[in-house]
Protein backbone atom coordinates (compact mmCIF):
# COMPACT_ATOMS: atom_id res chain seq x y z
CA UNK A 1 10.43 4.41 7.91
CA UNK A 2 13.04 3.82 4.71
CA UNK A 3 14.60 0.75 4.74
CA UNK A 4 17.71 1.35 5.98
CA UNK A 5 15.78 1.65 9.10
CA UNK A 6 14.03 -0.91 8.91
CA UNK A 7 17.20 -3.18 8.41
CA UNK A 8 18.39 -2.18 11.65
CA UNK A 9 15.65 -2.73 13.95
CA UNK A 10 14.80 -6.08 11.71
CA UNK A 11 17.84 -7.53 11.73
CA UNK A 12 17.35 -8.49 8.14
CA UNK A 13 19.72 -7.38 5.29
CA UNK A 14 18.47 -4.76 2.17
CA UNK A 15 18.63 -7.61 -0.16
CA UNK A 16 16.43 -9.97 1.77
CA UNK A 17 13.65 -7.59 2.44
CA UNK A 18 13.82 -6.66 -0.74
CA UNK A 19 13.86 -10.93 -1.53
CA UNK A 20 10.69 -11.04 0.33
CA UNK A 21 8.68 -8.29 -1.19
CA UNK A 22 9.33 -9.54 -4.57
CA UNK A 23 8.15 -12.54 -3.37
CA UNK A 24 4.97 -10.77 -2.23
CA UNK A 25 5.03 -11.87 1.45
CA UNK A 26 5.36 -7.53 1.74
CA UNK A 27 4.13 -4.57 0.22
CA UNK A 28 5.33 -1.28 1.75
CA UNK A 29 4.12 1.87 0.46
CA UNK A 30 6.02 4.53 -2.19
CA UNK A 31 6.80 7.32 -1.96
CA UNK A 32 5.30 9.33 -4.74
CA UNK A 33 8.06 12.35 -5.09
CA UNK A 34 10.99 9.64 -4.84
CA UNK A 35 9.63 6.23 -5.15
CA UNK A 36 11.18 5.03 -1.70
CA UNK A 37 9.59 2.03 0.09
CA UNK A 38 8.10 3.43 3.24
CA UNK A 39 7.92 0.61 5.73
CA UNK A 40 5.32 1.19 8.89
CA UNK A 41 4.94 -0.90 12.02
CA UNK A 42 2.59 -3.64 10.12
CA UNK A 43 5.91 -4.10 7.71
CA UNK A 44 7.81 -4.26 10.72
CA UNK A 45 5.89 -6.77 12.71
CA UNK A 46 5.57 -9.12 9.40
CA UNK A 47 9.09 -8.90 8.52
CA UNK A 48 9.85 -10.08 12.39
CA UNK A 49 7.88 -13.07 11.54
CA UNK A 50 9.06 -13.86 8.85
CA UNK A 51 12.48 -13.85 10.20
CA UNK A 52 11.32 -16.12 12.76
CA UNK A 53 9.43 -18.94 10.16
CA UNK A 54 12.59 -18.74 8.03
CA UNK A 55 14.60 -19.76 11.27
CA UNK A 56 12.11 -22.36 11.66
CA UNK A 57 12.56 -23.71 8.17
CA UNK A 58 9.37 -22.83 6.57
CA UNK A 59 9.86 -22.48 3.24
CA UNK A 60 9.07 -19.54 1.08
CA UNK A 61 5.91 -20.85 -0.45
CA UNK A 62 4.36 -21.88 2.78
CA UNK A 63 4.80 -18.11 3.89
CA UNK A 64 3.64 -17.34 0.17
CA UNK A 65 -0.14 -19.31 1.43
CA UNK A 66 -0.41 -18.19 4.86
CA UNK A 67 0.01 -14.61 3.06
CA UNK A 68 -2.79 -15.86 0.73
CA UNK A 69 -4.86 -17.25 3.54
CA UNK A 70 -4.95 -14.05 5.72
């Protein structure tokens, strides 16, 4: 799934998917002819709750340890 995609069913924008892989709270896969991020339903599901602890006010680098933790 690109992440156009991925935006849609998320509800998050481009920029802050892209915030929270640099961020290393995700890691999609490339592809090798293009270098796209391909997203799959893991990415998905992590990304939804993500969206939800950011509504909840958790703060980047308590994500950043539960990440770490898991």
């Amino acid at each position: 799934m690109l992440i156009n995609e991925v935006e849609h069913i998320v509800g998050l924008s481009k920029k802050s998917i892209r915030y929270y892989e640099e961020n290393g709270l995700l890691t999609p896969k490339r592809n090798q002819e293009n270098d796209y991020r391909i997203y799959d339903e893991k990415d998905i599901q992590k990304l939804k709750i993500i969206k939800f602890l950011r509504k909840l006010n958790v703060p980047i680098r308590e994500l950043k340890q539960l990440e770490s933790e898991n």
